[in-house]
C-alpha atoms as a PDB file:
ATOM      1  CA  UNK A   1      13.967   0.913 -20.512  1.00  0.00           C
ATOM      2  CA  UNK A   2      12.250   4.061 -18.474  1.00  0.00           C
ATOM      3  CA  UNK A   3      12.032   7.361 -20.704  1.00  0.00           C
ATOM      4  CA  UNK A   4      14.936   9.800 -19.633  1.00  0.00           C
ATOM      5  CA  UNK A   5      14.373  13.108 -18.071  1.00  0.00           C
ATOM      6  CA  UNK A   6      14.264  14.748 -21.386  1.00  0.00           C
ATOM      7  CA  UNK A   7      12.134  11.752 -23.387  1.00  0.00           C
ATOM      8  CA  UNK A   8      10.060  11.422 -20.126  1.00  0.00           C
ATOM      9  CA  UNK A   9       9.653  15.971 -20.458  1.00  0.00           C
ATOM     10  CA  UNK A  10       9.110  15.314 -24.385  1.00  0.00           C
ATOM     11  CA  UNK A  11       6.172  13.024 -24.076  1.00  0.00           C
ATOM     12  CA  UNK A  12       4.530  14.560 -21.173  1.00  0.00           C
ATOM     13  CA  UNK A  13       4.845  17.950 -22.918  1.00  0.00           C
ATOM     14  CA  UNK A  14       2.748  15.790 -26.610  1.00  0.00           C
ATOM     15  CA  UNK A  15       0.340  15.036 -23.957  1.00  0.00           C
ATOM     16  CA  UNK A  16      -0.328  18.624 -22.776  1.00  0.00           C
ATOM     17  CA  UNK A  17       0.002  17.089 -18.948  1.00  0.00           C
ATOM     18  CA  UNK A  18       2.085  18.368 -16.192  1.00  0.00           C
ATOM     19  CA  UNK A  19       3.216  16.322 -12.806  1.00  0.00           C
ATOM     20  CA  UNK A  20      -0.122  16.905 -10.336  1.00  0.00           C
ATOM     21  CA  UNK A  21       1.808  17.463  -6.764  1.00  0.00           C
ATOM     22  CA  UNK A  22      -1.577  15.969  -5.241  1.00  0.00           C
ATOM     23  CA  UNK A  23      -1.618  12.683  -7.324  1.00  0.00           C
ATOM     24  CA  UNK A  24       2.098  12.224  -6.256  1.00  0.00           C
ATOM     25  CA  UNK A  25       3.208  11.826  -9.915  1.00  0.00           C
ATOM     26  CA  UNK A  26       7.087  11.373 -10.128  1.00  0.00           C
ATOM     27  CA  UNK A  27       7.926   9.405 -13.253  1.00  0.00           C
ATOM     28  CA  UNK A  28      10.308   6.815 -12.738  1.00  0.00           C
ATOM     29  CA  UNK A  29      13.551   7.741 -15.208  1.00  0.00           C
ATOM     30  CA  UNK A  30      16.582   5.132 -13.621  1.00  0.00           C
ATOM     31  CA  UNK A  31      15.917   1.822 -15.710  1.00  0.00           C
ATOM     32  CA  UNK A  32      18.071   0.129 -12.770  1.00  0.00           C
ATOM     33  CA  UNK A  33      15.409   0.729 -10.296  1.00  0.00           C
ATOM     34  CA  UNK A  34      12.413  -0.450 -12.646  1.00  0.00           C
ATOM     35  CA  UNK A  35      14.741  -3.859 -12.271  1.00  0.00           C
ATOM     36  CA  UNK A  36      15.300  -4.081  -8.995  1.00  0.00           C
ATOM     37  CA  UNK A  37      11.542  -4.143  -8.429  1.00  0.00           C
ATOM     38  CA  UNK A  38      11.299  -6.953 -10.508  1.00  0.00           C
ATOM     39  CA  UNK A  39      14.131  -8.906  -9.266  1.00  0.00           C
ATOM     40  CA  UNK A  40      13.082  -7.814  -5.878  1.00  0.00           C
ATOM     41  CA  UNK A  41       9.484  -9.665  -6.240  1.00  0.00           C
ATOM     42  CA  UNK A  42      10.997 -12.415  -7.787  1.00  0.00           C
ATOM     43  CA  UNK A  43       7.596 -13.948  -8.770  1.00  0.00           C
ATOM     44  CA  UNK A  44       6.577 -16.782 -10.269  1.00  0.00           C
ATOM     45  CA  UNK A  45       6.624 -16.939 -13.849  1.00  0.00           C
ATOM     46  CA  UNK A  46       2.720 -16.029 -15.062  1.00  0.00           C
ATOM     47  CA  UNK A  47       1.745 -14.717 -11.612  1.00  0.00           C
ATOM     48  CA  UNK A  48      -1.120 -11.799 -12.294  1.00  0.00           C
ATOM     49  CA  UNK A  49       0.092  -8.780 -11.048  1.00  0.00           C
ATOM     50  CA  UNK A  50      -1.839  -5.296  -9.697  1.00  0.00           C
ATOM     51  CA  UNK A  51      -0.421  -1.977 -10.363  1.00  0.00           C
ATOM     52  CA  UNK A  52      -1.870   1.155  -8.631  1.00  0.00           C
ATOM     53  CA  UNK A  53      -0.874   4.094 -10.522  1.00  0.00           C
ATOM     54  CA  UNK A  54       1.244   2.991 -13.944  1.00  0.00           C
ATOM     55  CA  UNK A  55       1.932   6.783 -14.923  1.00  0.00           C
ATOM     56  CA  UNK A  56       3.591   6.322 -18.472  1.00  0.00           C
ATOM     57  CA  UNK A  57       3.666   2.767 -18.597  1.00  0.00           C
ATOM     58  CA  UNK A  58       7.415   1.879 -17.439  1.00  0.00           C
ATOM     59  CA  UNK A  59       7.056  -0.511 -14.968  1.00  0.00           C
ATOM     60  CA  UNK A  60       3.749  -1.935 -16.874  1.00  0.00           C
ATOM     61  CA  UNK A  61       6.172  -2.900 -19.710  1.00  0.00           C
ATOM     62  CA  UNK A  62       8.710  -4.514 -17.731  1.00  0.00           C
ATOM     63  CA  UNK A  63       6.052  -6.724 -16.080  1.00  0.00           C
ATOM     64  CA  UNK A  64       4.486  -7.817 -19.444  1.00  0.00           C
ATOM     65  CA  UNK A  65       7.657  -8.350 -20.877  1.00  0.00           C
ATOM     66  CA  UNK A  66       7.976 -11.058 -18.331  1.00  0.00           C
ATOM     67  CA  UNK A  67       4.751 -12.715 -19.190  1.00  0.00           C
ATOM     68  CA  UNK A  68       2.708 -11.827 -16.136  1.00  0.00           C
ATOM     69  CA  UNK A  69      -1.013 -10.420 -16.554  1.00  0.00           C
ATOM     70  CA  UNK A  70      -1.116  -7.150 -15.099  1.00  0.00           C
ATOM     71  CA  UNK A  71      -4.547  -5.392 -13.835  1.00  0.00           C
ATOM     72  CA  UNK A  72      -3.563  -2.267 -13.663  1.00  0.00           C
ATOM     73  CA  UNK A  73      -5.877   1.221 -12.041  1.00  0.00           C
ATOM     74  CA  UNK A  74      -5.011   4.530 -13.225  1.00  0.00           C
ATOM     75  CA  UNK A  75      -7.025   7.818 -11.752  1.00  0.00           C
ATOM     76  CA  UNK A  76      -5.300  10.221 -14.333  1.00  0.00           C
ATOM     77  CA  UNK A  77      -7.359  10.524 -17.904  1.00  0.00           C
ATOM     78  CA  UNK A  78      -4.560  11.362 -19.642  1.00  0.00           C
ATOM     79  CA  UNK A  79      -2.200   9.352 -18.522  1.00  0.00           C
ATOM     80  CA  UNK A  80      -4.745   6.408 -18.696  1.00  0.00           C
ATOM     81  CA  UNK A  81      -5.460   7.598 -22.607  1.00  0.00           C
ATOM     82  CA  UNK A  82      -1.981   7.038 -23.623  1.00  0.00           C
ATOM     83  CA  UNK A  83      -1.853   4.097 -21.688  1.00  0.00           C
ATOM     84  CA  UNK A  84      -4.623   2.390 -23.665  1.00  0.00           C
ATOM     85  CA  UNK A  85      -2.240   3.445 -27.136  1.00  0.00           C
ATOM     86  CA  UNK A  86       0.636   2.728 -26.051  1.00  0.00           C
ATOM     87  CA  UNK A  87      -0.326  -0.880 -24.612  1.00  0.00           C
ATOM     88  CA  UNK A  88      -2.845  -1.542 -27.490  1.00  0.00           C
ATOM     89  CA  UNK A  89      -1.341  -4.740 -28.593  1.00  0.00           C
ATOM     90  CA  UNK A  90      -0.772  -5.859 -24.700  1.00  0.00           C
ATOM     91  CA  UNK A  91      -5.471  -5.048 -23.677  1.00  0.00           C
ATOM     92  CA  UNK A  92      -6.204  -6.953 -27.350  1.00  0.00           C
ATOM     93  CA  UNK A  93      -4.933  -9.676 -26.204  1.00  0.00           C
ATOM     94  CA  UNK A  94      -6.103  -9.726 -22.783  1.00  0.00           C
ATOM     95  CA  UNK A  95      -2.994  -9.846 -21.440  1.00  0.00           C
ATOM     96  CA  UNK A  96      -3.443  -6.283 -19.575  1.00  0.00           C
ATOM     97  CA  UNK A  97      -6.435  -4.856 -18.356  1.00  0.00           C
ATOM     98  CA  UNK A  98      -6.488  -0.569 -17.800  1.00  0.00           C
ATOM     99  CA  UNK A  99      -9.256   0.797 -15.170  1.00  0.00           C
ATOM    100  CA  UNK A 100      -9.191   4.041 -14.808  1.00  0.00           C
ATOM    101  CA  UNK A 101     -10.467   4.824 -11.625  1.00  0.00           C
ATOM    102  CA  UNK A 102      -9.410   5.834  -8.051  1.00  0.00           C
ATOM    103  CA  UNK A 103      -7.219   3.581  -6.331  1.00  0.00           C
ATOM    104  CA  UNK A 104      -8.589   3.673  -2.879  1.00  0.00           C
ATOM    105  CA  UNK A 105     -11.480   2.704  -4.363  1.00  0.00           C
ATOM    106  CA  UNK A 106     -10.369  -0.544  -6.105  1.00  0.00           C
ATOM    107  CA  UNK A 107      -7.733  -0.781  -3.819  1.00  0.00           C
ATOM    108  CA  UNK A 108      -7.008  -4.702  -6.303  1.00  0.00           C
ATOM    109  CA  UNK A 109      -8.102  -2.784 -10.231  1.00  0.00           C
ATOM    110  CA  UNK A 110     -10.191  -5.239 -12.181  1.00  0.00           C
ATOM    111  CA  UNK A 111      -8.373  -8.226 -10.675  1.00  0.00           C
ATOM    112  CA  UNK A 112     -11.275 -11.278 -10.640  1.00  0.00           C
ATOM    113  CA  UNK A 113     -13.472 -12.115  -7.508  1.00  0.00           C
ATOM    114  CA  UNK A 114     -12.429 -15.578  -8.114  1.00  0.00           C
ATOM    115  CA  UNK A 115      -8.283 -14.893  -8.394  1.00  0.00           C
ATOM    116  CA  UNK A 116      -6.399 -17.074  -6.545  1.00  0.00           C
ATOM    117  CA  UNK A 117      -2.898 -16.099  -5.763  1.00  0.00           C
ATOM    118  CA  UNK A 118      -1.759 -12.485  -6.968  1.00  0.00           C
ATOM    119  CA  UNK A 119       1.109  -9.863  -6.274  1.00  0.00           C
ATOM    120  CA  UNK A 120       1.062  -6.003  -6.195  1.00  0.00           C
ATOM    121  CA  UNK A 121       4.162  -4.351  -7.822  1.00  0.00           C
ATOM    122  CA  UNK A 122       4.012  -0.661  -7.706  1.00  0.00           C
ATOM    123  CA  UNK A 123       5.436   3.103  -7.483  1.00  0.00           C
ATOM    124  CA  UNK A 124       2.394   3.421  -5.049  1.00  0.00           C
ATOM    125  CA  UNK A 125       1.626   7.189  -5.855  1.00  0.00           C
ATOM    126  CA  UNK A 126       2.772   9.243  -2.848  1.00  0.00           C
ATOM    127  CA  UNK A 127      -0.219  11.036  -2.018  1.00  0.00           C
ATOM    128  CA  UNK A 128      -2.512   7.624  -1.571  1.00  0.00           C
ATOM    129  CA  UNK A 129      -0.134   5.747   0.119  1.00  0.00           C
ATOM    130  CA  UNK A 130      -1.703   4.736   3.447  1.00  0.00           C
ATOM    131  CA  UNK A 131      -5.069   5.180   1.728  1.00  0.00           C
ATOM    132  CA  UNK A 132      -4.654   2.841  -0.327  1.00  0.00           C
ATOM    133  CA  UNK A 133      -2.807  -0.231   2.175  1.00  0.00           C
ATOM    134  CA  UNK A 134      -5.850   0.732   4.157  1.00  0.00           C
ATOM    135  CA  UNK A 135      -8.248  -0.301   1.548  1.00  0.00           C
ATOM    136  CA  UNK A 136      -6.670  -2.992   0.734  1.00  0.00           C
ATOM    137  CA  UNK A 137      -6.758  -4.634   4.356  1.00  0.00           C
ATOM    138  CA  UNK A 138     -10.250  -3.935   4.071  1.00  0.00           C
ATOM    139  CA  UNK A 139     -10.437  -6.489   1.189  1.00  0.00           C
ATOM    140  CA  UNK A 140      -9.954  -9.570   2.433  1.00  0.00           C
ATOM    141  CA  UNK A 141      -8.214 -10.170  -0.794  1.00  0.00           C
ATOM    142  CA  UNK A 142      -4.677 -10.138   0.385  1.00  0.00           C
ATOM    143  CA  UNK A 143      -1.668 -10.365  -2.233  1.00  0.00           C
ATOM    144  CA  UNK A 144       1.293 -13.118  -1.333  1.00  0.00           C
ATOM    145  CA  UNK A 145       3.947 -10.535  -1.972  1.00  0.00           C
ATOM    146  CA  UNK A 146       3.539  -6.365  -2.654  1.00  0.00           C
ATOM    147  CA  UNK A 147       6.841  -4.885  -3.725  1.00  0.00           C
ATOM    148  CA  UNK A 148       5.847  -1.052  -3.128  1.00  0.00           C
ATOM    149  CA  UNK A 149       8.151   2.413  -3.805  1.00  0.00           C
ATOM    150  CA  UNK A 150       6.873   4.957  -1.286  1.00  0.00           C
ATOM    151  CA  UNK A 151       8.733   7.698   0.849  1.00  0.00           C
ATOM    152  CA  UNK A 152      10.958   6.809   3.167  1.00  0.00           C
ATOM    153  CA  UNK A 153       9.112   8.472   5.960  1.00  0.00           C
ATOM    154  CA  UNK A 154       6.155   5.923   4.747  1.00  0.00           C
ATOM    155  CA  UNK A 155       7.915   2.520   5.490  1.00  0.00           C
ATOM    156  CA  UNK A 156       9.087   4.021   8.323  1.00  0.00           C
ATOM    157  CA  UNK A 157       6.122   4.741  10.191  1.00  0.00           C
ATOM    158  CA  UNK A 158       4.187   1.347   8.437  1.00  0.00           C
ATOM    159  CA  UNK A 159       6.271  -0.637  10.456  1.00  0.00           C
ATOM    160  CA  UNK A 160       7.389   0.983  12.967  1.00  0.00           C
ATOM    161  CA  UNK A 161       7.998  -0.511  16.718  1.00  0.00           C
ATOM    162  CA  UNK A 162       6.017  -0.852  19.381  1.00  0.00           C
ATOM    163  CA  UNK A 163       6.716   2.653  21.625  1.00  0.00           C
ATOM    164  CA  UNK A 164       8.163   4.892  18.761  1.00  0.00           C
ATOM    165  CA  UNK A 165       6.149   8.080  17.608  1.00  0.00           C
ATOM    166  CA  UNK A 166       5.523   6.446  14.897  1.00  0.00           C
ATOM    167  CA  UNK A 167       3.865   3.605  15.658  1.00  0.00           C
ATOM    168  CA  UNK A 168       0.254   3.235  14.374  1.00  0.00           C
ATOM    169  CA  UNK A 169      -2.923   1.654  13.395  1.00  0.00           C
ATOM    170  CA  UNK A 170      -1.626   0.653  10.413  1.00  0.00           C
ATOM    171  CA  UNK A 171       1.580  -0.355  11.740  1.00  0.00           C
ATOM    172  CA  UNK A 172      -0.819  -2.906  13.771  1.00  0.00           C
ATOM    173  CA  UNK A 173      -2.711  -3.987  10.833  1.00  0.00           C
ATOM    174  CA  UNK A 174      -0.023  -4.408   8.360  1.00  0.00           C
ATOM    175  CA  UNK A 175       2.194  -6.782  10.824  1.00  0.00           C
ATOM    176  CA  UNK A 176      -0.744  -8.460  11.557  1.00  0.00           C
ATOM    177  CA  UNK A 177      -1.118  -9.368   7.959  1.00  0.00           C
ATOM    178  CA  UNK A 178       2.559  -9.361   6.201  1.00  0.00           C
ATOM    179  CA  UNK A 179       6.066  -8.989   6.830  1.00  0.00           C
ATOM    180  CA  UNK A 180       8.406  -6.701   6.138  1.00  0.00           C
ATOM    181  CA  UNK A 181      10.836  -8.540   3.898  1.00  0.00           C
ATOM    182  CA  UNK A 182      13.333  -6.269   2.860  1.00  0.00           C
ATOM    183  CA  UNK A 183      13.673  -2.669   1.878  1.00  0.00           C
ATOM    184  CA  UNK A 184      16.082  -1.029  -0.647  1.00  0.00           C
ATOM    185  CA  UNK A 185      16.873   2.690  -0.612  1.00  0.00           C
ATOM    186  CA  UNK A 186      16.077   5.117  -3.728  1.00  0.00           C
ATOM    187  CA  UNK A 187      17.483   8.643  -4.337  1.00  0.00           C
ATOM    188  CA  UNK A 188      15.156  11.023  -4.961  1.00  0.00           C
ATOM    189  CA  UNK A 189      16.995  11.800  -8.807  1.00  0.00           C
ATOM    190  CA  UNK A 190      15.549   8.810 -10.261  1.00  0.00           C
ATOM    191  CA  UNK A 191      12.458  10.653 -10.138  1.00  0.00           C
ATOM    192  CA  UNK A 192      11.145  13.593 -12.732  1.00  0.00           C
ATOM    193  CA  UNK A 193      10.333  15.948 -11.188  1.00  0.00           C
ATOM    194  CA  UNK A 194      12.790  15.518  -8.155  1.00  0.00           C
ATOM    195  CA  UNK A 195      10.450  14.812  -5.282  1.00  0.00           C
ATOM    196  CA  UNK A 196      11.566  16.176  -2.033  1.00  0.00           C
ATOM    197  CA  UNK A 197      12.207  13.249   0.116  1.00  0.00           C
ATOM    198  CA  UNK A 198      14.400  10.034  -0.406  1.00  0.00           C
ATOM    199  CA  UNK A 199      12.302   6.757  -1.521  1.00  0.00           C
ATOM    200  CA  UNK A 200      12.491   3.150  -0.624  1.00  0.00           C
ATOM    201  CA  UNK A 201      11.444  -0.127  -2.585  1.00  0.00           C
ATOM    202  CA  UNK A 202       9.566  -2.267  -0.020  1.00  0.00           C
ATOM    203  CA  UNK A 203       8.965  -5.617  -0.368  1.00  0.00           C
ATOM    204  CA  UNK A 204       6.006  -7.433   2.131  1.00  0.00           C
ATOM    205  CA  UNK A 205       4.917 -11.266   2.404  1.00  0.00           C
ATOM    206  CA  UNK A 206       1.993 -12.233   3.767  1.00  0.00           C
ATOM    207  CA  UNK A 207       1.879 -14.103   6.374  1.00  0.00           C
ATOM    208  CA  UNK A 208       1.322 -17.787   6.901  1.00  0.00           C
ATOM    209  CA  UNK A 209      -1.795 -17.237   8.513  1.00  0.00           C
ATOM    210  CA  UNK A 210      -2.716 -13.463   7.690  1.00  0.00           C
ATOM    211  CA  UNK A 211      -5.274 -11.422  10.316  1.00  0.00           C
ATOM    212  CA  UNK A 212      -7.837  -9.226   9.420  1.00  0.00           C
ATOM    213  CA  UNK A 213      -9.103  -6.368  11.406  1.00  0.00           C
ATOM    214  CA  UNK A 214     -12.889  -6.150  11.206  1.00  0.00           C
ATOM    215  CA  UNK A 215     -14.104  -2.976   9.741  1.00  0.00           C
ATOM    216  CA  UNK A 216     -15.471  -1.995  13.435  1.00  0.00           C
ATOM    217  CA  UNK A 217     -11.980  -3.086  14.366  1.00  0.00           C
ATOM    218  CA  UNK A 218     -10.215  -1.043  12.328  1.00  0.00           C
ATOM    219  CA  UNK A 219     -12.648   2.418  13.297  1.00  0.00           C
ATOM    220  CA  UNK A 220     -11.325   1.700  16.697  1.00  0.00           C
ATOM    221  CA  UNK A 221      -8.189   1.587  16.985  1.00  0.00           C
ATOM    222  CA  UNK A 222      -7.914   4.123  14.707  1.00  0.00           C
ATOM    223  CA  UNK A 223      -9.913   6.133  17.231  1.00  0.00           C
ATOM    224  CA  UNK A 224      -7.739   5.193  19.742  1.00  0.00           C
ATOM    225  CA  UNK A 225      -4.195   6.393  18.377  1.00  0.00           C
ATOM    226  CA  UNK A 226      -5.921   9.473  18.073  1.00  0.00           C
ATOM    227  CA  UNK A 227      -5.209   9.576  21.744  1.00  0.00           C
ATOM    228  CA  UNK A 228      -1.892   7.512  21.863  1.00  0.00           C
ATOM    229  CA  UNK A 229      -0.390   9.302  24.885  1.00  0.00           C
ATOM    230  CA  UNK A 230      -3.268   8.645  26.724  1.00  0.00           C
ATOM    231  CA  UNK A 231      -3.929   5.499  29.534  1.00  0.00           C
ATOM    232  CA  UNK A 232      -5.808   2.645  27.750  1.00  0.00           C
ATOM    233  CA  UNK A 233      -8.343   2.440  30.090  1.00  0.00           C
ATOM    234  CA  UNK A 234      -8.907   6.427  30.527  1.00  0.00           C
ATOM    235  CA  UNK A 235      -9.424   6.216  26.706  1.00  0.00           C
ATOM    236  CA  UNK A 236     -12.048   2.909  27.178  1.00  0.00           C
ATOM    237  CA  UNK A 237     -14.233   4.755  29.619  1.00  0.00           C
ATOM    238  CA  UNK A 238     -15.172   7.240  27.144  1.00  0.00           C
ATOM    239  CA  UNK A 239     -16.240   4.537  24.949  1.00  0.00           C
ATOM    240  CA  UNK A 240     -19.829   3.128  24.771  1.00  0.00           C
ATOM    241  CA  UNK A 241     -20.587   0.271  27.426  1.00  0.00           C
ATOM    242  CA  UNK A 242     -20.146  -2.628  25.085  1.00  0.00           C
ATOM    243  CA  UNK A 243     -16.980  -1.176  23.768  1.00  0.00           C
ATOM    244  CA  UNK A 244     -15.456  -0.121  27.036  1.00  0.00           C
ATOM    245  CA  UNK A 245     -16.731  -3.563  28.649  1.00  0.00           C
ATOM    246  CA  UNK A 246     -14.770  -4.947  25.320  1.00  0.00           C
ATOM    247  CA  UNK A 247     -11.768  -3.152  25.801  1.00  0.00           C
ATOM    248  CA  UNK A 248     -11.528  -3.829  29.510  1.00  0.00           C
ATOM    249  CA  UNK A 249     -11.953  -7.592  28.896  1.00  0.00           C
ATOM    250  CA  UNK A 250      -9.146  -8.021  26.714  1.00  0.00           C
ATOM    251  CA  UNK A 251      -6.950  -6.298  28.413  1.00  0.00           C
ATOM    252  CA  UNK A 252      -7.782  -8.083  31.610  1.00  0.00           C
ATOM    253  CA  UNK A 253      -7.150 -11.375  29.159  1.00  0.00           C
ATOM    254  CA  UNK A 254      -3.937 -10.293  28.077  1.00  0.00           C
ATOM    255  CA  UNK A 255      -2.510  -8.870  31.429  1.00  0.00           C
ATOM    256  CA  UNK A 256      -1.942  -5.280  29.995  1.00  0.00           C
ATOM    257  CA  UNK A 257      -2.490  -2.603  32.444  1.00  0.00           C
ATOM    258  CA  UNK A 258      -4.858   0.132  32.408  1.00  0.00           C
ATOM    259  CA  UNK A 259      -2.300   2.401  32.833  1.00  0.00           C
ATOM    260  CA  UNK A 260      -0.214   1.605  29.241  1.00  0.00           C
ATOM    261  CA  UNK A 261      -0.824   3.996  26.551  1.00  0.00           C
ATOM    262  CA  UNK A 262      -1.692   2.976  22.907  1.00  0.00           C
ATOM    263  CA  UNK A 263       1.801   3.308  21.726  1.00  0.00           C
ATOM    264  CA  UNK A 264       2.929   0.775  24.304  1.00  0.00           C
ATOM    265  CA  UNK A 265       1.267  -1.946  23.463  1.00  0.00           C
ATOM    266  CA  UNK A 266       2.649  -4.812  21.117  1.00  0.00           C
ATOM    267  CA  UNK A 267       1.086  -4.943  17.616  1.00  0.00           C
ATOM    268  CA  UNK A 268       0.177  -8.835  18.868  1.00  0.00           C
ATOM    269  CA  UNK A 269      -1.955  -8.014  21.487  1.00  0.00           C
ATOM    270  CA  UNK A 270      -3.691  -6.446  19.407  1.00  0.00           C
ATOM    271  CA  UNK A 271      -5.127  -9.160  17.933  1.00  0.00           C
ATOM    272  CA  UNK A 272      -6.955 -10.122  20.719  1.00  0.00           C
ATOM    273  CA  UNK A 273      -9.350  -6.923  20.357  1.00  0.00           C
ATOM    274  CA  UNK A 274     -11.947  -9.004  17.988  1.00  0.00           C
ATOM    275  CA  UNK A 275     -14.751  -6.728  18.591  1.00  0.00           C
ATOM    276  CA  UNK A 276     -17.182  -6.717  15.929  1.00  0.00           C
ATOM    277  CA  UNK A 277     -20.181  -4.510  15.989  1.00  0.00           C
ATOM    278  CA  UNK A 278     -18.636  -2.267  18.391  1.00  0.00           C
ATOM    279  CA  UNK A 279     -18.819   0.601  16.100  1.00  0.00           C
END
């Protein structure tokens, strides 16, 4: 079961550490939550599981408990000290393996070059989420199924629609790649400390035939939703010639007019912007 408020205040006070606002550490205290993630992933029995950001260890246990291998990343050193006590018994025998590291930066822990299919069950820490799903993408070492708490406002700009403010890049990648299963809705008290906005438990599948962005890809249509209210083809003459020449011909292949702006264009035809090495 997750520590109460007052056992989750007790140990955190032993360990001389207080919440760090810019990590995003809320501590998980509502055991039925720590469930519903796991019934929500509903994985296969032995499945290795990633966990960005394991904080004191709740959710760790649960996972271990039901016999799946967790790689696990954690950035904070104390946190990641008591970890490694805590779950002595669980790293001796290989069944867990603690990196402490940054996230972002090993966006999948220690998880094996040659791991075949893995999930990612997480209270993604607040501050990295898009960092991190961003990194990930990047990997081209996607998990079948990623049951994720972030903030509300999060999921809703990951996937939102086609012509809503907050429609994105990433909304673009991540539908190119998963699907948004299901969500369920978290109040903010089964957090210490309270954070200020409601979460949600997100659960995404990969798709039967995933797409990845290229990494030159990626830069630009990032670059582009920095102008999102602009015309599409007002934005591709200020690219290079090989990139507005690329932009112009798959538009022209996929009947969208100049004049649509960023945010009106489906996250499918998207997919047809394959231009690598356009910087």
């Amino acid at each position: 079961m997750p520590l109460t408020p007052s056992e989750t205040t007790r140990l955190l006070g032993e360990l001389g550490h207080y919440p760090k606002k810019k990590l995003g550490q809320n501590f998980l205290i509502d055991g039925n939550i720590v469930e519903k993630s796991i019934d929500m992933a509903d994985l296969p029995a032995g499945m290795p599981v990633v966990e960005i950001g394991p904080g004191l260890g709740t959710l760790t246990r649960k996972l271990l408990e039901g016999g799946h291998e967790v790689h696990a990343v954690e950035i904070d050193k104390t946190l990641f000290g008591n970890l490694e006590s805590s779950l002595e018994s669980y790293t001796e025998n290989k069944r867990l393996t603690l990196t402490h590291g940054d996230a972002v930066k090993l966006p999948t822990a220690s998880l094996p070059k040659e791991q075949g299919d893995y999930a990612v069950v997480a209270n993604l820490p607040y501050a990295i989420s898009s960092a991190w799903l961003e990194s990930l993408l990047a990997t081209e070492r996607l998990p079948v199924r990623m049951v994720l708490m972030l903030q509300r406002e999060a999921v809703d700009r990951m996937w939102a629609k086609c012509g809503t403010k907050s429609y994105s890049a990433l909304s673009i990648f991540l539908h190119a790649a998963f699907r948004h299963h299901k969500s369920h809705l978290v109040s903010r008290r089964c957090f210490h400390p309270v954070p200020s906005v409601d979460s949600v438990l997100a659960r995404m599948d990969i798709l039967p035939n995933p797409f990845l962005f290229s990494a030159p890809d990626r830069a630009l249509i990032r670059r582009i939703f920095t102008q999102r209210r602009k015309q599409i083809g007002s934005i591709a003459r200020q690219e290079d010639d090989a990139t507005r020449s690329g932009i112009l011909d798959w538009l022209e292949r996929k009947e969208l007019a100049q004049t649509l702006r960023p945010e009106q264009i489906e996250p499918e035809a998207w997919l047809g912007l394959a231009m690598r090495g356009s910087g």
